[in-house]
Protein backbone atom coordinates (compact mmCIF):
# COMPACT_ATOMS: atom_id res chain seq x y z
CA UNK A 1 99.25 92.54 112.40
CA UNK A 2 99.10 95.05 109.29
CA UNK A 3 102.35 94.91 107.17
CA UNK A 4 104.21 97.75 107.88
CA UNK A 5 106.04 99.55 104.66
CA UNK A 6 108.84 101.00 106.10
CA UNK A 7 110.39 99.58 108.64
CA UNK A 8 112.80 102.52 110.61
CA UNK A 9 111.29 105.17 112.36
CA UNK A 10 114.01 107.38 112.27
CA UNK A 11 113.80 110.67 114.39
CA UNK A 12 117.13 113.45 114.35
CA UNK A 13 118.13 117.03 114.77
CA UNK A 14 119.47 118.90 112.39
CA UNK A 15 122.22 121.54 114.27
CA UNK A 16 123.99 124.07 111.56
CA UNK A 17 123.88 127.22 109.44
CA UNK A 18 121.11 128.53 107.00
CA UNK A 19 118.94 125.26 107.29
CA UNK A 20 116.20 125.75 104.95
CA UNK A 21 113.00 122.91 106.42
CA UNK A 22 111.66 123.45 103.21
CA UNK A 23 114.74 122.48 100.62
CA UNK A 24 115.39 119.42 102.99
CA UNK A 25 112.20 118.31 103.38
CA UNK A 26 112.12 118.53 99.38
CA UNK A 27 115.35 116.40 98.83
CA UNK A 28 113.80 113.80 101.28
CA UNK A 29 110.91 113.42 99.00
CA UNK A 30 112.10 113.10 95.53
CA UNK A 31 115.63 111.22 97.02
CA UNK A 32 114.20 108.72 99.94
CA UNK A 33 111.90 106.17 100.25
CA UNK A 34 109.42 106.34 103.25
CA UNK A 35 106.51 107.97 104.81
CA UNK A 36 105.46 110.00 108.02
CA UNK A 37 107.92 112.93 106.91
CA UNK A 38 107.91 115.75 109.38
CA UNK A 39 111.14 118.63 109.02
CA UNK A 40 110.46 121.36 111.05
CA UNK A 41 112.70 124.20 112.59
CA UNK A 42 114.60 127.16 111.91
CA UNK A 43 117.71 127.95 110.33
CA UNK A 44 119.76 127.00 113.19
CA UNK A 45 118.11 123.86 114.42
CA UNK A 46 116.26 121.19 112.24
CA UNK A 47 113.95 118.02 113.55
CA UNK A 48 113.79 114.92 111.56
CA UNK A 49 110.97 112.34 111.50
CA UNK A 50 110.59 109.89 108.51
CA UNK A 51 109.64 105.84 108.78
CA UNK A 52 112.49 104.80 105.96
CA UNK A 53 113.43 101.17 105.21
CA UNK A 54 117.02 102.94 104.53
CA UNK A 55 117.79 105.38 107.83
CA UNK A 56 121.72 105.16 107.36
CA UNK A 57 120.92 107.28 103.74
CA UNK A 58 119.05 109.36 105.96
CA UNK A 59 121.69 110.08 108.17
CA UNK A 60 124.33 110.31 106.04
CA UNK A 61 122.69 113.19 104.18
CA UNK A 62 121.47 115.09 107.64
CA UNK A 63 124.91 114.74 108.71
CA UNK A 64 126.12 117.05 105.23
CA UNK A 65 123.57 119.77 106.57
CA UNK A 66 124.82 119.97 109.69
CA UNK A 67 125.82 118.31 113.13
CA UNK A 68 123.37 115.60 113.68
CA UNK A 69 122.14 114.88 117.57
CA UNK A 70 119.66 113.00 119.90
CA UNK A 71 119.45 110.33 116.92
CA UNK A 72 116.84 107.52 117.21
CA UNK A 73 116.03 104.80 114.95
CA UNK A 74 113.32 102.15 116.33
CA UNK A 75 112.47 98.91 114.61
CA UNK A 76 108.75 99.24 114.35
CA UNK A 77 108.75 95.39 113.37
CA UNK A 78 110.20 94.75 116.64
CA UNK A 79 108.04 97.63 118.35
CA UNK A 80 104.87 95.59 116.67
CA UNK A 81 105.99 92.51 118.46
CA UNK A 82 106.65 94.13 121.57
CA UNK A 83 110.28 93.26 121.38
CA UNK A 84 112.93 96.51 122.60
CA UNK A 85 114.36 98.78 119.45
């Protein structure tokens, strides 16, 4: 099995006002650690995918955008082992 870097695949969205995909997808690169970064929506509605070793720093800056909803974070260590989560 291939070492995997980050460990959290960490998956969101974003609900608020004047979301800008491009500003947050700019703080997530220059103030997180990880890989696999997609941000993609509109002003209203932001969705979050990033493989982070950290996805409660993730979280706790999505939720100072906005309301944060359907929230996953998987274990891809586990997920490699075929363990749940």
């Amino acid at each position: 099995m291939e070492p995997i870097e980050f460990r959290y695949d960490t998956q969101l969205l974003i609900e608020g006002k004047g979301l800008d995909e491009d500003a947050i997808h700019d703080y997530f690169m220059t103030h997180f650690k990880g890989d696999c970064l997609i941000a993609v929506g509109d002003p209203e509605l932001i969705k979050i995918h990033f493989h982070t070793n950290e996805p409660w720093q993730v979280l706790e800056y999505c939720a100072s955008l906005g309301e944060i909803f359907d929230i996953v974070v998987e274990d891809m260590i586990r997920q490699a082992r075929g363990e749940k989560g």
